[in-house]
Protein backbone atom coordinates (compact mmCIF):
# COMPACT_ATOMS: atom_id res chain seq x y z
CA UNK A 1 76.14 197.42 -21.15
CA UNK A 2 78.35 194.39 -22.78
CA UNK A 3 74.74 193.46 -24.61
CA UNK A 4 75.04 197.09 -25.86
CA UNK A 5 78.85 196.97 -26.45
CA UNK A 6 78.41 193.53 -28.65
CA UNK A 7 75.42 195.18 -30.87
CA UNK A 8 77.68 197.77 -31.70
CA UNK A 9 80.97 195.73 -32.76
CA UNK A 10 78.69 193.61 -34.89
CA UNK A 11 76.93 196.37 -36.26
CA UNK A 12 80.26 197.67 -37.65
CA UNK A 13 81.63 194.54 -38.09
CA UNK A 14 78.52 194.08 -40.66
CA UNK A 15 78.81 197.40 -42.31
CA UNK A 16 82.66 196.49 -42.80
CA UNK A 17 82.01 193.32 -44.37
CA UNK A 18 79.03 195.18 -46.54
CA UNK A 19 81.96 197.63 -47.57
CA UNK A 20 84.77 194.94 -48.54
CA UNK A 21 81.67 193.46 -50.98
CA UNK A 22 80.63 197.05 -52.47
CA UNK A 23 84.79 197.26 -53.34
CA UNK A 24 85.38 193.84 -55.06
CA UNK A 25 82.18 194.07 -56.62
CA UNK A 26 83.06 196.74 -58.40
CA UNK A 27 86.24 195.40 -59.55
CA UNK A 28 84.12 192.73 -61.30
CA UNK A 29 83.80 195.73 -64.22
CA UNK A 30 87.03 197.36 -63.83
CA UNK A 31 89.02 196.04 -66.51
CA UNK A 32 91.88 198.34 -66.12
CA UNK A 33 93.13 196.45 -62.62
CA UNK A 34 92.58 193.26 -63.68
CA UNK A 35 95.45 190.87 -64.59
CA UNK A 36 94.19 188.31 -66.33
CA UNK A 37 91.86 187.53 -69.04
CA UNK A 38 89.52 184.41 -69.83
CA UNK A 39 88.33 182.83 -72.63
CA UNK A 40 85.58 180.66 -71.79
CA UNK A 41 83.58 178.15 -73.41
CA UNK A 42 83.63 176.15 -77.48
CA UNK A 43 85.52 178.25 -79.95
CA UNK A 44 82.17 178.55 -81.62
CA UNK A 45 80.28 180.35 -79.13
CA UNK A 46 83.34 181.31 -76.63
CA UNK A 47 83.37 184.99 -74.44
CA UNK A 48 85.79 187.21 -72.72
CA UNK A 49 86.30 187.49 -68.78
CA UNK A 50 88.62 189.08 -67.10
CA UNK A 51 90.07 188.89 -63.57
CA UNK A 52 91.89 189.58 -61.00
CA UNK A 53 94.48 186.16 -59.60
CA UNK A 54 94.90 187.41 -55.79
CA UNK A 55 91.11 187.66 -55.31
CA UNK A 56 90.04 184.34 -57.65
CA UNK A 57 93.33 182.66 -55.35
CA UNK A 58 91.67 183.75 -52.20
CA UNK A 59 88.11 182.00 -53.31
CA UNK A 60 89.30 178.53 -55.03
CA UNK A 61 91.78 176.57 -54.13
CA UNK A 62 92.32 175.45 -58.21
CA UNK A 63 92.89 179.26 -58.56
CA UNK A 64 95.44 179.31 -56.11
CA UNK A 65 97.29 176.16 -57.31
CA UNK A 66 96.42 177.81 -61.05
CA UNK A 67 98.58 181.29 -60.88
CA UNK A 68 100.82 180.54 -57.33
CA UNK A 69 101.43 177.23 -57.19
CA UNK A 70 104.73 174.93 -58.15
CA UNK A 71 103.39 174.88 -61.79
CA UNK A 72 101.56 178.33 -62.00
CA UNK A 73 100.28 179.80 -65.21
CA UNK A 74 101.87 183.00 -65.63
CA UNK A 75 99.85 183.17 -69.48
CA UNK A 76 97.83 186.50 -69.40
CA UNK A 77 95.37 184.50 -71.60
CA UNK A 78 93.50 181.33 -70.11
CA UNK A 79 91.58 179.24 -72.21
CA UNK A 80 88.42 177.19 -70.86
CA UNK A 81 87.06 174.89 -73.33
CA UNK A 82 85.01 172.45 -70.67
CA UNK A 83 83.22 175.02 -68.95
CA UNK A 84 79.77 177.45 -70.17
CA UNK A 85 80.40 181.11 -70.42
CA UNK A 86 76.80 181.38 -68.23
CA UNK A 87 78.50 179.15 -65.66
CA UNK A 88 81.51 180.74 -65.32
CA UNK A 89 80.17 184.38 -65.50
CA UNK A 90 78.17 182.97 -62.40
CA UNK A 91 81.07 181.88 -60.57
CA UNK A 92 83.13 185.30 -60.90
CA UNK A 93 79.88 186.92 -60.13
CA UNK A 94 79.55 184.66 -56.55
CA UNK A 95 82.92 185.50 -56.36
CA UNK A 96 83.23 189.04 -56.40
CA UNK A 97 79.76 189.98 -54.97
CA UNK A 98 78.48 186.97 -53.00
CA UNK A 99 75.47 187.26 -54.77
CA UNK A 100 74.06 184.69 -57.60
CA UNK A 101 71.14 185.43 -60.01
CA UNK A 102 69.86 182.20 -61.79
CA UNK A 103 67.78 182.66 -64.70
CA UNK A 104 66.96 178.31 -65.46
CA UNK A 105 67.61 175.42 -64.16
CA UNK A 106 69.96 174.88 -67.20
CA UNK A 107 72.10 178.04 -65.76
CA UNK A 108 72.19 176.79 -62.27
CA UNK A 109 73.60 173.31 -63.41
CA UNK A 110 75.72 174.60 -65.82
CA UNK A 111 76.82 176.72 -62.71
CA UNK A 112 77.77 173.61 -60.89
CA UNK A 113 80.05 171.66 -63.16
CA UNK A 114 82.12 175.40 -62.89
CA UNK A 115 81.58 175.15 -59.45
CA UNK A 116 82.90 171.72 -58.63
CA UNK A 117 85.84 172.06 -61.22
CA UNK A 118 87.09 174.91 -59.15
CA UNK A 119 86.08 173.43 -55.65
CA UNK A 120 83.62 176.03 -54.38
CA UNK A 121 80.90 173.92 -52.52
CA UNK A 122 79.63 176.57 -51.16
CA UNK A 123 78.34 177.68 -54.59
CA UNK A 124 77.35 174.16 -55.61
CA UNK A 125 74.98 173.82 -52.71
CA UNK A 126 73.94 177.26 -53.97
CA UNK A 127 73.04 175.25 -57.61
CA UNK A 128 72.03 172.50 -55.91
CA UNK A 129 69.61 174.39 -53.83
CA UNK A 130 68.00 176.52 -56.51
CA UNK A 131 67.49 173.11 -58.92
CA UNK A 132 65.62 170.84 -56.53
CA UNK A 133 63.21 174.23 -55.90
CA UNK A 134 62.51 173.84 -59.56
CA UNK A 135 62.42 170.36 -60.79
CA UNK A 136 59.66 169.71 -62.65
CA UNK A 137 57.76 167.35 -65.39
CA UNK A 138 59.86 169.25 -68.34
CA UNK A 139 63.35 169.18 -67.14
CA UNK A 140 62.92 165.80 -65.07
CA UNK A 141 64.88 163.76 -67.07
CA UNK A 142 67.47 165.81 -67.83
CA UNK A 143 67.75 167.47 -64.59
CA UNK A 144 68.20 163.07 -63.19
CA UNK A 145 71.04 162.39 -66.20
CA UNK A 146 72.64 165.95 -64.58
CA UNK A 147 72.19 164.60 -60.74
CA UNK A 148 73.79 161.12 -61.85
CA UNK A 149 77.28 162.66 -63.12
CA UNK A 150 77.07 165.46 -59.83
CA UNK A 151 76.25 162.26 -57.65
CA UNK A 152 73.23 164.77 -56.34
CA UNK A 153 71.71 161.48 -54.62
CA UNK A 154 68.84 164.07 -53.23
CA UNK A 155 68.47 165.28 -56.77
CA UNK A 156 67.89 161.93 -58.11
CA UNK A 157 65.66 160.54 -55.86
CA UNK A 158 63.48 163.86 -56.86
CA UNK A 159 63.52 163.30 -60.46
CA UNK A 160 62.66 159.96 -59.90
CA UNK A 161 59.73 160.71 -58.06
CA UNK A 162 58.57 163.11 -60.70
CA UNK A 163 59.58 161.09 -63.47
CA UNK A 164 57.55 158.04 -61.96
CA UNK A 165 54.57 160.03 -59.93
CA UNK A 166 54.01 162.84 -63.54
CA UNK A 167 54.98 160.29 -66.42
CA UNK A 168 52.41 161.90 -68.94
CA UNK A 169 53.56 165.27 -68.48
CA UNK A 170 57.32 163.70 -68.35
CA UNK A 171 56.87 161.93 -71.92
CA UNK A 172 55.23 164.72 -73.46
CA UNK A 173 57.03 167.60 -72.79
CA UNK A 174 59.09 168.82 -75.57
CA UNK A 175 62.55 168.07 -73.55
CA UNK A 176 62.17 164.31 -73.21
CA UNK A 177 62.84 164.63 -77.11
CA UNK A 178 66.58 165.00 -75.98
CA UNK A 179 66.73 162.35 -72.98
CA UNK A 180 70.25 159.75 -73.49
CA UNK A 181 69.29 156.25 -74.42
CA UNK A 182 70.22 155.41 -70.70
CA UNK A 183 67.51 157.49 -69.27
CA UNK A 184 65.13 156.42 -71.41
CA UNK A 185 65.73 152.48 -70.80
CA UNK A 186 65.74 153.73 -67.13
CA UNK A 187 61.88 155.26 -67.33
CA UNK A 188 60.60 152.02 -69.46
CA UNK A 189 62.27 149.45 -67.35
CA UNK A 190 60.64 151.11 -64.04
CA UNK A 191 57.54 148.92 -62.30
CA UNK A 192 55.75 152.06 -61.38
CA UNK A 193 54.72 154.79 -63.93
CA UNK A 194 51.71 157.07 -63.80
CA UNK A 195 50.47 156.30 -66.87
CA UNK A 196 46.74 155.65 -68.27
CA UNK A 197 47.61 153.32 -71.12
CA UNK A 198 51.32 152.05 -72.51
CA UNK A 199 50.07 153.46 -75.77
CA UNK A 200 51.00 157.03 -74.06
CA UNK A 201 54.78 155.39 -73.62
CA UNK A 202 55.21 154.16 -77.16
CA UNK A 203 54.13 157.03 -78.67
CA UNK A 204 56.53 158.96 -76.84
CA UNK A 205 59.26 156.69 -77.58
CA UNK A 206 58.51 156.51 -81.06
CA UNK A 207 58.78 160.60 -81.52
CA UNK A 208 62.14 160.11 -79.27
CA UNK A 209 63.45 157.29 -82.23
CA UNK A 210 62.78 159.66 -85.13
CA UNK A 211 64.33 162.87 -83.55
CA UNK A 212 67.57 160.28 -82.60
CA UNK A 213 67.55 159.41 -86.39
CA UNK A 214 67.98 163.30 -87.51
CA UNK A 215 70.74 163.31 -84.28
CA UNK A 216 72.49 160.84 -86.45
CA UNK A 217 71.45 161.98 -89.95
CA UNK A 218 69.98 158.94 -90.43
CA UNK A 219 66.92 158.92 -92.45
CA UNK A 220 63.70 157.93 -90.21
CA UNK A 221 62.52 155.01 -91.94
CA UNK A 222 61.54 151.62 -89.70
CA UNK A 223 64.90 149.79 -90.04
CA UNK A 224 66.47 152.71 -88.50
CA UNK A 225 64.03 154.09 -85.63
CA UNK A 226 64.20 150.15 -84.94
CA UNK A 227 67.99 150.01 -83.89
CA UNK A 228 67.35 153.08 -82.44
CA UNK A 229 64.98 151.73 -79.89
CA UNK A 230 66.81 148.61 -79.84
CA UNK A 231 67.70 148.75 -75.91
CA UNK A 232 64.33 149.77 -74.88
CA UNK A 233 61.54 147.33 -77.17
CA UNK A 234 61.79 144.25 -74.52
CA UNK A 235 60.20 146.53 -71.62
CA UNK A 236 57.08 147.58 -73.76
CA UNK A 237 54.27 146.17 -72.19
CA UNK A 238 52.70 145.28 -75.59
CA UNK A 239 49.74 143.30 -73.98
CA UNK A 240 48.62 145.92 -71.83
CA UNK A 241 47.40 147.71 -74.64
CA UNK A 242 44.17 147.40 -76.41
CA UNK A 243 43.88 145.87 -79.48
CA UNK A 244 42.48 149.48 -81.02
CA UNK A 245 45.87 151.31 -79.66
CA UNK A 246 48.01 148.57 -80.89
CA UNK A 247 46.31 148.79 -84.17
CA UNK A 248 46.60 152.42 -84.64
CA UNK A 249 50.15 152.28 -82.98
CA UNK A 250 52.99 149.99 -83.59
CA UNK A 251 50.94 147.70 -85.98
CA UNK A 252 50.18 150.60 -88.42
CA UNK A 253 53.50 151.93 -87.78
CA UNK A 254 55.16 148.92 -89.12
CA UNK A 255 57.70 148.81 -86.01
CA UNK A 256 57.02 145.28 -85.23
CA UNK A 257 57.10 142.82 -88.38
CA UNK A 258 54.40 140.95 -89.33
CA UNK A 259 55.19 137.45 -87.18
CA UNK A 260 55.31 140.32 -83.93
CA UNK A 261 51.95 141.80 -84.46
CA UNK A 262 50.35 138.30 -84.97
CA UNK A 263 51.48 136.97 -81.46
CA UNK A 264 50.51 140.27 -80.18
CA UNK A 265 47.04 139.94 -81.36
CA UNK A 266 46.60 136.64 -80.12
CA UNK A 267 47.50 137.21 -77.03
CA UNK A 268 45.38 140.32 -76.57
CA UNK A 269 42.59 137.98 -77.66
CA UNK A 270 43.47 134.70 -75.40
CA UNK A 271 46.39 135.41 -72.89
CA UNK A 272 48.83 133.15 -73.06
CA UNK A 273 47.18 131.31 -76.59
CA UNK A 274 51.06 131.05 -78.12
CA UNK A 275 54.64 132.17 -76.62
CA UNK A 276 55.67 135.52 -77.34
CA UNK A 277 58.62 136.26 -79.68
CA UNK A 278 62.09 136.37 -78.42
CA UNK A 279 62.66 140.08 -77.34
CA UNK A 280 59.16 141.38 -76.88
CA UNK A 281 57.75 141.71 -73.20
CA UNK A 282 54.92 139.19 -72.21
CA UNK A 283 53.83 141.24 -69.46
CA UNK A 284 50.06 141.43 -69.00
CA UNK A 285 49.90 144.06 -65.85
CA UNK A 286 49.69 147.21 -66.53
CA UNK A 287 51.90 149.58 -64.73
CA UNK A 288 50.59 151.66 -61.90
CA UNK A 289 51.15 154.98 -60.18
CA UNK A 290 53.70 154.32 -57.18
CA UNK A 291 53.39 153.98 -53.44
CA UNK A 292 54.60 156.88 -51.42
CA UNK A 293 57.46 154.30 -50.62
CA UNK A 294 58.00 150.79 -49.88
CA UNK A 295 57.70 149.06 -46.60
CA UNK A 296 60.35 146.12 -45.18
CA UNK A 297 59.42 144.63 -41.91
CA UNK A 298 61.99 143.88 -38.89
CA UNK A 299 59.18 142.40 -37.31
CA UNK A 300 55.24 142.41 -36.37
CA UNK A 301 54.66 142.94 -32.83
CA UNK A 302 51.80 140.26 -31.40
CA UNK A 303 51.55 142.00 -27.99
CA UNK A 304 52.52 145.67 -26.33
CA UNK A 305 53.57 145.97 -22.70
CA UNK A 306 55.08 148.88 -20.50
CA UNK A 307 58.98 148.99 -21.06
CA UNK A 308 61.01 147.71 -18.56
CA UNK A 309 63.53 150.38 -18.75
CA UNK A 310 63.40 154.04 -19.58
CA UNK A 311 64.00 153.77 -23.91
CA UNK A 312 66.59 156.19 -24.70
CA UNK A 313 67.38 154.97 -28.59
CA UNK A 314 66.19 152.60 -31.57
CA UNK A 315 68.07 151.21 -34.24
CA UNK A 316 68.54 149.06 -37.04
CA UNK A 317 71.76 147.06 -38.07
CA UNK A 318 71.19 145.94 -41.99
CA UNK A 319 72.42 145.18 -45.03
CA UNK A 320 70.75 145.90 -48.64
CA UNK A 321 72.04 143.51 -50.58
CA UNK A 322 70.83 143.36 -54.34
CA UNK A 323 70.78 147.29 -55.09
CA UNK A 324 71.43 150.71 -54.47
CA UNK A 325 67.79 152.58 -52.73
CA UNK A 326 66.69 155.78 -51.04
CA UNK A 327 65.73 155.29 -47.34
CA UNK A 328 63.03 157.97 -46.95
CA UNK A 329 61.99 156.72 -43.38
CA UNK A 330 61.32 154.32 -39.98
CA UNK A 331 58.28 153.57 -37.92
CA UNK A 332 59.00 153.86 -34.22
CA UNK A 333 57.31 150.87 -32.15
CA UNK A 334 56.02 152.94 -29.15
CA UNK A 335 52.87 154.01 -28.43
CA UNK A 336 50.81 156.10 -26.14
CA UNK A 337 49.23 153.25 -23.00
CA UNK A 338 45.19 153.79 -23.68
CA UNK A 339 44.77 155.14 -20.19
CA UNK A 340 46.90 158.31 -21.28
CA UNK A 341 44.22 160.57 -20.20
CA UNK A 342 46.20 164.49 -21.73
CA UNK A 343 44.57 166.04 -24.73
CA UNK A 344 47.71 166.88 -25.75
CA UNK A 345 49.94 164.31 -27.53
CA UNK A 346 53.52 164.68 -25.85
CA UNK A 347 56.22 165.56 -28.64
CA UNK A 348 59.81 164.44 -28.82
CA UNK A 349 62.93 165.49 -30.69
CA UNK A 350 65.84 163.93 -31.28
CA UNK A 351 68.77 163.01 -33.89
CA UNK A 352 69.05 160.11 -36.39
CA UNK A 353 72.59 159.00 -37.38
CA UNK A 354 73.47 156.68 -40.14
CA UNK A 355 77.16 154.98 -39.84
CA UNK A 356 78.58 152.85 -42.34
CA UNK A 357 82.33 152.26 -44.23
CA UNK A 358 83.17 152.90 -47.58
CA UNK A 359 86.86 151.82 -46.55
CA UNK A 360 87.61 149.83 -44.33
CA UNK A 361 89.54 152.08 -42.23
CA UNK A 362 87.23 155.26 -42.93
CA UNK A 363 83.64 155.69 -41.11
CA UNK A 364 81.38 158.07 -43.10
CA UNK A 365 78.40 159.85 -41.11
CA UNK A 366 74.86 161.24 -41.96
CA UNK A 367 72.75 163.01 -39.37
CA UNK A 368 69.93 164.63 -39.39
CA UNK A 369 67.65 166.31 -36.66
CA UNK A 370 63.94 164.58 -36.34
CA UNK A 371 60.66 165.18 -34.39
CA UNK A 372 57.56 163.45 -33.59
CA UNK A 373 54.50 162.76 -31.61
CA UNK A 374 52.57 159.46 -30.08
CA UNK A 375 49.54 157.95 -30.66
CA UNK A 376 47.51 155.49 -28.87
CA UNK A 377 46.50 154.21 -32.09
CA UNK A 378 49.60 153.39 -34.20
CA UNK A 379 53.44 153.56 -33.94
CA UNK A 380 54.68 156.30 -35.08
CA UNK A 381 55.99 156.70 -38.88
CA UNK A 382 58.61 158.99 -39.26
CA UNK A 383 59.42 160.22 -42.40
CA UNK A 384 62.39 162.12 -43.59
CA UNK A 385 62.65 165.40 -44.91
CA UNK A 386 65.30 164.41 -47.28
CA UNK A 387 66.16 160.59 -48.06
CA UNK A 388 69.18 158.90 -47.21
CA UNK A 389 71.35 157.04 -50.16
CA UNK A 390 72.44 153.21 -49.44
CA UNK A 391 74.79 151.38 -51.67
CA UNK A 392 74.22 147.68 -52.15
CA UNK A 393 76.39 145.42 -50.44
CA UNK A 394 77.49 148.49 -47.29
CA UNK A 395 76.83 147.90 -44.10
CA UNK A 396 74.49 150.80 -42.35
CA UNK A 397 73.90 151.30 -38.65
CA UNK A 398 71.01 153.29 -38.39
CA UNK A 399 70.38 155.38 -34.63
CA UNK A 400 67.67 157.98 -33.62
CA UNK A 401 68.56 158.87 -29.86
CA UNK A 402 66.11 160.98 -28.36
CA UNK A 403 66.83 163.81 -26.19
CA UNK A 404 63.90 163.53 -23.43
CA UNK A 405 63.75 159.72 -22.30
CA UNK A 406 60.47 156.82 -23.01
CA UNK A 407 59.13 156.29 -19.95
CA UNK A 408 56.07 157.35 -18.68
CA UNK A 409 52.73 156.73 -20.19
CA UNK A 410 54.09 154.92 -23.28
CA UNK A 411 53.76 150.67 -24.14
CA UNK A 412 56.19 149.14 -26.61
CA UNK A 413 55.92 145.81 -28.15
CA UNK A 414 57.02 142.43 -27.23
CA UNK A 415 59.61 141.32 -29.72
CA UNK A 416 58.97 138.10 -31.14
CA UNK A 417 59.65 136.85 -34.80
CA UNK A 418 62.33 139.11 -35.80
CA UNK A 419 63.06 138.67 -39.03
CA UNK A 420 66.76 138.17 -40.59
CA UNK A 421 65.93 138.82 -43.96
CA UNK A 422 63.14 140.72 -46.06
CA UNK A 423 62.57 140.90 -50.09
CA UNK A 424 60.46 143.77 -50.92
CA UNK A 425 59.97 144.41 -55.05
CA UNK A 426 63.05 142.49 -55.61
CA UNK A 427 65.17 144.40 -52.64
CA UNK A 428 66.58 142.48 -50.05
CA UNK A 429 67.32 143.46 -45.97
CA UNK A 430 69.28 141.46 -43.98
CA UNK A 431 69.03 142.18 -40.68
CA UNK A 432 72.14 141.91 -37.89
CA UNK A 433 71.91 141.92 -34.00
CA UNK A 434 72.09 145.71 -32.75
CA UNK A 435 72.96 145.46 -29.19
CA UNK A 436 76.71 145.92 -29.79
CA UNK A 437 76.70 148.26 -32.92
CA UNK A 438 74.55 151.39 -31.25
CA UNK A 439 76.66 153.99 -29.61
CA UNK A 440 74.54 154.28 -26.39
CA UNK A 441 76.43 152.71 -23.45
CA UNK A 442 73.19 150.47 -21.71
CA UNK A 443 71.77 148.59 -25.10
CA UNK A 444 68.67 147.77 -23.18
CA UNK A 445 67.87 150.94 -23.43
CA UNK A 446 67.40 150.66 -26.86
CA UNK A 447 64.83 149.38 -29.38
CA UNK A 448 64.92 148.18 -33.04
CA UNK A 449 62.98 149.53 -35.63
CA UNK A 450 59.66 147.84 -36.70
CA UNK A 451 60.01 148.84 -40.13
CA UNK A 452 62.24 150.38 -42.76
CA UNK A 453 60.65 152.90 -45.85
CA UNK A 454 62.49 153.10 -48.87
CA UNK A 455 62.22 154.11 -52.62
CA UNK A 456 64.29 153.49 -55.63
């Protein structure tokens, strides 16, 4: 009867609630209630909104401070020179109707700057949402240099992959045309690219250097595509190419003077036959497609043993020390004992914290929920769904507590040789005691992390 009763209120309650949206939806085109009129976007290509202040009040808190607060604007005429008409239109349109209908990526991000100027995050995870479904090789780079400004960690770590894991498509879509000077150092300063020959790079960064001289009506002769590539010519790997590509490409071209394209040759024919010139790359190893991620070891069990209590947690207390990273996952040091005798492989769930300060006086959290299964074989890697961001320098406390207890029918390993410190391509752990910094109140009931996965 109550089961009955409690259908029936939320039934209503629903069609209420579909009601109050069918009525300020359809103020969105009634022009005659509306009390105040926008004028969005560059004088150039500006448009017309118009609104109504109780109901924009009632969504943002900028609104409310906007028309009610100690300095309201009582002007009948706004003007909003920082914000897209498309990104605005969106925001009255999840305002009024709940409801958002992205067209491009380039809509949903211009949908997010309006969305974090006026403090709607429910809306930006909206953009946010829709943009990482849609990254791609063609708006990679500029969906990263959008992601950097938002501080969209998620989003960057995404690009990067694509950027790093699709570099061919990357450099020769028609977008990368219009990357920032900083992205592009970014791609040719990274260790891993996807890339069959460096030729493919300075090409691309050649046709990048004559469509920045037209961006600054600068005529593209060599002097000036040059200075345009100034920042970026010490990271070409010059003596990865062959001597045919190097011939056809930046010898012909006449980007590198004479003196350049001499050492160059000589090197290509005996490596290492005379120094290279100041400012040109004497890298010989051609870059690679990337690793899934990057592995630091706590330690390398030598033995594996039944636990002597129950485990109930593992950790990791650490440091990164030389650079910002993703951390994209752990590996687990348990294991199924070889006498397990079950077909099935038992299956445990559990959440994994990270704790760390910004301030001193301020603790910031990240949880998320994780699952996974033993093996007799191998621990177990664990690999998140999304990556956490570290900052270089922070201190992170890292927790996965399980919610059905290690005990039976599991071995763990004997931990000898921990390591303090580990340098992985050029990051560095260092590694603290975590008996006293894991929340669980018996730390020998707890186990450290064999090893740490990351990306950058």
């Amino acid at each position: 009867m109550s089961s009955m009763f409690l259908q029936d209120n939320m039934n209503e309650w629903q069609g209420e609630s579909e009601k109050v949206l069918q009525r300020t939806s359809s103020l969105l085109k009634n022009t005659a209630l509306s009390d105040v009129t926008f004028i969005v976007g560059p004088n150039t290509s500006s448009k017309r909104y118009v609104g109504h202040r109780v109901l924009l009040a009632m969504t943002s808190p900028v609104f409310e401070a906007m028309f009610y607060g100690d300095m309201a604007d009582k002007s009948k005429v706004i003007r909003i020179t920082d914000i897209a008409p498309i990104g605005f239109e969106n925001l009255l349109r999840y305002a009024y109707t709940d409801t958002l209908k992205f067209q491009t990526v380039d809509d949903a991000m211009l949908t997010a700057y309006a969305a974090k100027k006026y403090l709607l995050p429910h809306l930006l995870r909206e953009c946010f949402n829709y943009i990482e479904r849609n990254v791609s090789p063609k708006n990679a780079c500029q969906v990263y240099e959008f992601a950097i400004i938002m501080e969209a960690h998620t989003l960057v770590f995404q690009c990067l992959n694509t950027i790093d894991r699709q570099t061919y498509h990357v450099l020769t879509s028609s977008t990368f045309l219009n990357v920032s000077v900083g992205t592009l150092e970014l791609i040719v300063r990274r260790e891993y690219l996807n890339l069959y020959s460096e030729f493919s790079l300075y090409s691309a960064l050649y046709l990048w250097a004559e469509e920045e001289c037209k961006r600054r009506n600068l005529d593209p002769e060599i002097e000036n595509l040059r200075h345009a590539l100034e920042n970026v010519l010490p990271y070409i790997r010059w003596l990865t190419m062959t001597s045919e590509e190097f011939c056809k490409g930046p010898a012909k071209s006449g980007l590198l003077n004479k003196e350049e394209c001499y050492c160059v040759f000589m090197n290509l024919a005996i490596q290492g036959i005379i120094p290279m010139p100041k400012g040109l790359s004497n890298e010989t190893n051609k870059r690679l497609s990337p690793p899934e991620y990057f592995i630091v070891v706590r330690y390398k069990p030598t033995s594996f043993h039944t636990p002597v209590r129950p485990i109930r947690a593992f950790g990791s207390h650490f440091v990164v020390t030389n650079r910002d990273i993703f951390l994209v996952g752990v590996s687990i040091p348990v294991r199924l004992d070889s006498g397990y005798y079950s077909i099935r492989q038992p299956r445990f769930d559990g959440n994994l914290r990270l704790t760390y300060k910004i301030q001193e006086e301020k603790t910031e959290r990240e949880d998320i929920d994780v699952n996974f299964t033993l093996s007799k074989e191998k621990d177990v890697r664990l690999k998140l769904t999304k990556p956490f961001y570290l900052r270089r320098g922070l201190e992170y406390v890292m927790e996965l507590q399980v919610r059905t207890i290690l005990a039976e029918d599991v071995i763990v390993p004997t931990l000898r040789n921990k390591r303090k410190e580990d340098t992985v391509e050029g990051v560095t752990f260092h590694f603290h005691p975590i008996q006293k910094a894991l929340s669980i109140s018996n730390p020998a009931e707890a186990m450290e992390f064999a090893e740490i996965y990351f990306y950058f």
